[in-house]
Protein backbone atom coordinates (compact mmCIF):
# COMPACT_ATOMS: atom_id res chain seq x y z
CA UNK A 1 17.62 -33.12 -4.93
CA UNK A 2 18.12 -32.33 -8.77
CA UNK A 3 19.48 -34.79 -10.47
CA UNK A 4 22.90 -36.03 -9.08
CA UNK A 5 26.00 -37.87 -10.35
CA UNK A 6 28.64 -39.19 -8.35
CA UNK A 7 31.87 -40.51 -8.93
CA UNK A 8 33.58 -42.93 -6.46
CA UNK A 9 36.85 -43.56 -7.87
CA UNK A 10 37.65 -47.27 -5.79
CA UNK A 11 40.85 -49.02 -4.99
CA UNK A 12 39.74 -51.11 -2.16
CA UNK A 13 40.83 -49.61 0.80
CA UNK A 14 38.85 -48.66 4.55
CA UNK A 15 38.79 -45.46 3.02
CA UNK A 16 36.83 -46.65 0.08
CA UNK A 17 34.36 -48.35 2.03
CA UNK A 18 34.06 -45.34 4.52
CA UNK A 19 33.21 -43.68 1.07
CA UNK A 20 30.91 -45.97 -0.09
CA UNK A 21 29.36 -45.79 3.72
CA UNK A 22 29.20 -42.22 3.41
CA UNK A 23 27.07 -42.40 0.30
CA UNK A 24 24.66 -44.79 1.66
CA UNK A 25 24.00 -42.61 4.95
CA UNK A 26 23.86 -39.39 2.21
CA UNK A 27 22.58 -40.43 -0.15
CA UNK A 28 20.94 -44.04 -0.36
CA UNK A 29 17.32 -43.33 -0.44
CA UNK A 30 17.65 -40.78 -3.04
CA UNK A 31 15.89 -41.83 -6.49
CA UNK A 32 17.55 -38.41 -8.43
CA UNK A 33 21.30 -39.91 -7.71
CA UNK A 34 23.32 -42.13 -9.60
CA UNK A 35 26.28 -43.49 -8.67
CA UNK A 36 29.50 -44.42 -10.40
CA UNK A 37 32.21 -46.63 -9.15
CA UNK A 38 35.54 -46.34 -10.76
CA UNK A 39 38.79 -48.47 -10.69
CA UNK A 40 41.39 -47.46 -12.28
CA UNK A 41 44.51 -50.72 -13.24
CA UNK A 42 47.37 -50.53 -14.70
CA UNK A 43 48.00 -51.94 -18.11
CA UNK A 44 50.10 -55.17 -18.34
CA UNK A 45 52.68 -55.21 -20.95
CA UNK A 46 52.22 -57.41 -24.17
CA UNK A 47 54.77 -60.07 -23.83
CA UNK A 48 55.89 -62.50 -26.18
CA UNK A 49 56.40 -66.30 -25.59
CA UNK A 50 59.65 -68.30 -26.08
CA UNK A 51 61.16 -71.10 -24.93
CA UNK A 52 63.71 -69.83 -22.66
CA UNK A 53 62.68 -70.31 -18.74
CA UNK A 54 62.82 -66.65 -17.96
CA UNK A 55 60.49 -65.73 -20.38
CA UNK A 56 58.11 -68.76 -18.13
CA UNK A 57 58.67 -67.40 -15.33
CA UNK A 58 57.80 -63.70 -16.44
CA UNK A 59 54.52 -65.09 -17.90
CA UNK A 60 53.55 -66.84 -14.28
CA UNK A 61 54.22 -63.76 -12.85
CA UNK A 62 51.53 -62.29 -15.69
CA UNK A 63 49.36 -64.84 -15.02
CA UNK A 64 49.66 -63.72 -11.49
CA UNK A 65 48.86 -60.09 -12.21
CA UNK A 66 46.04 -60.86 -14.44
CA UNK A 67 44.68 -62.94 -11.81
CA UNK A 68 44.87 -59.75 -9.11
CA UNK A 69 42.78 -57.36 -12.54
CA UNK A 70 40.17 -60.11 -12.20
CA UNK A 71 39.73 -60.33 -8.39
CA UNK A 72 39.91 -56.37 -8.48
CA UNK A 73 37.07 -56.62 -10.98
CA UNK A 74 34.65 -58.82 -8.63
CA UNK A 75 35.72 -56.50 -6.03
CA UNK A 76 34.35 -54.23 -7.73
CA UNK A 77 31.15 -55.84 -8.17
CA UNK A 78 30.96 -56.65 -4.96
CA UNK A 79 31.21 -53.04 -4.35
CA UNK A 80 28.10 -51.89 -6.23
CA UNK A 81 26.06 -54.88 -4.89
CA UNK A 82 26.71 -52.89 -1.37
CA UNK A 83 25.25 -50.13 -2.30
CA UNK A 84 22.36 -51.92 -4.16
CA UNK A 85 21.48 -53.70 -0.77
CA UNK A 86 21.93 -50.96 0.64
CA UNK A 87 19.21 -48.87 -1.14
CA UNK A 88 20.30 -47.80 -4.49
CA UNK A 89 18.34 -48.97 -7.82
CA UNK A 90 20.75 -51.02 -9.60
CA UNK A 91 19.68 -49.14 -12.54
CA UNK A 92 21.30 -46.03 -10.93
CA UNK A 93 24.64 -47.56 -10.02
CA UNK A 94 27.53 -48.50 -12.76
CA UNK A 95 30.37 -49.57 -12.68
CA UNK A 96 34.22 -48.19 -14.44
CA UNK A 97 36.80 -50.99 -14.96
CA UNK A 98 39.46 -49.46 -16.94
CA UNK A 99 43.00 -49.80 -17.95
CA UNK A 100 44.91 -46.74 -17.07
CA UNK A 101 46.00 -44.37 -19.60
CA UNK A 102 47.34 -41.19 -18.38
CA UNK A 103 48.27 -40.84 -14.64
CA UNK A 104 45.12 -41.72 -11.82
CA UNK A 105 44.76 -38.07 -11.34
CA UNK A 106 43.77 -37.51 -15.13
CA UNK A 107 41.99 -40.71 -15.85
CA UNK A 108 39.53 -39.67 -13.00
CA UNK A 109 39.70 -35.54 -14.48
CA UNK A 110 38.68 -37.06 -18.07
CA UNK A 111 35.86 -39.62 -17.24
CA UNK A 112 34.02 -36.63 -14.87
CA UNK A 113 34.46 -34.19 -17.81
CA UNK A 114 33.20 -36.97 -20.48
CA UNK A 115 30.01 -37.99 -18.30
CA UNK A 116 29.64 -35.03 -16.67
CA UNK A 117 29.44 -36.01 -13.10
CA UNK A 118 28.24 -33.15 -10.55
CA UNK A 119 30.01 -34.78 -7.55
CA UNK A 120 33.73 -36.67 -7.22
CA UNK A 121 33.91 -38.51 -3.10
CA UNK A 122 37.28 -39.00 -2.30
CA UNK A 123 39.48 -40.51 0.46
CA UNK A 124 42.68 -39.65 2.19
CA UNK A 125 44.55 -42.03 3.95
CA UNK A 126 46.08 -39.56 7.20
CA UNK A 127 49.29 -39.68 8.75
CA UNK A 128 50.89 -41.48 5.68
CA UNK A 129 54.74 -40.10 5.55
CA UNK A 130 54.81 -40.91 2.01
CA UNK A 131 51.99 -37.80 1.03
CA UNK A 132 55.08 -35.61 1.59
CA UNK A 133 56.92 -36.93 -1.48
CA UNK A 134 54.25 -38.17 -3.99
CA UNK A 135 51.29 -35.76 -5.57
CA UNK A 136 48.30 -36.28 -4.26
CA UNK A 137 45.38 -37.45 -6.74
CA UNK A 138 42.72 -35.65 -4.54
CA UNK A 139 44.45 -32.14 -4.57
CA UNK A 140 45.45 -32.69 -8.46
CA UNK A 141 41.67 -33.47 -8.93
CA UNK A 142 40.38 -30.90 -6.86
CA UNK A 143 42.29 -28.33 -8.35
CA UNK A 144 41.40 -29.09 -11.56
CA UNK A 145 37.39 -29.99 -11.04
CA UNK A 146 37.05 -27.00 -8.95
CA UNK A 147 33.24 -26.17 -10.53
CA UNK A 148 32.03 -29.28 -9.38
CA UNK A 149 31.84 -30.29 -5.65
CA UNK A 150 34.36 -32.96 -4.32
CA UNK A 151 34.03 -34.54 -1.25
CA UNK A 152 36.78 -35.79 0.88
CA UNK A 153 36.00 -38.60 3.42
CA UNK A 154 38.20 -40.05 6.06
């Protein structure tokens, strides 16, 4: 196998681990693949501090967010230390914690274009009523990515 890189793009769901199942039966005892998890958050919002008890109570519900970014984050890690027991070299597994900046769609488009992954493994979640109304990241990525290969597990 020549030379592979994959990107997982993660958000902790059964469909995420079915991915990062998927990759172990595929490709865990592979020494040409490396593999990249990604997690995408959304930015909190700068806030400044006053005395008035609204303002406290927005910055508990901060501290609350921030807390969810940094269990995401050892989720994360926990994430890559699967696939590390499960086979990989931990030299050829890394990790993307990042703020988002665009939509998910185009945050996962720019990072495969800028490291020049060969692969993208996706999940769908089926029989979700709300797929009908929202864009779906896998078909925007898809679309767009359509010289490299993207694989959709369920």
């Amino acid at each position: 196998m020549a030379n592979l890189k994959v990107l997982i793009p993660y958000n902790f769901t059964k469909g995420d681990e079915s991915a990062l199942d998927f990759v172990l039966m595929r490709y865990g005892q592979e020494d040409s693949v490396s593999i990249t998890l990604m997690h995408v958050h959304v930015p909190l919002p700068k806030v400044e501090v006053s005395d008035k008890t609204v303002m406290a109570r927005l910055m508990e519900n901060m501290a609350y967010l921030r807390q969810k970014i940094n269990d995401a984050e050892t989720a994360l890690a926990a994430a890559k230390k699967k696939l590390v027991t499960g086979g990989f070299h931990e030299d050829h597994v890394d990790v993307v914690f990042k703020q988002q900046v665009k939509d998910i769609a185009s945050d996962i488009i720019d990072l495969v274009r800028q490291k020049q992954f060969t692969t993208v493994i996706l999940n769908r979640r089926p029989n979700q009523i709300t797929r009908f109304f929202t864009p779906s990241i896998a078909k925007k990525v898809a679309r767009v990515l359509s010289d490299i290969d993207i694989i959709t597990v369920v």
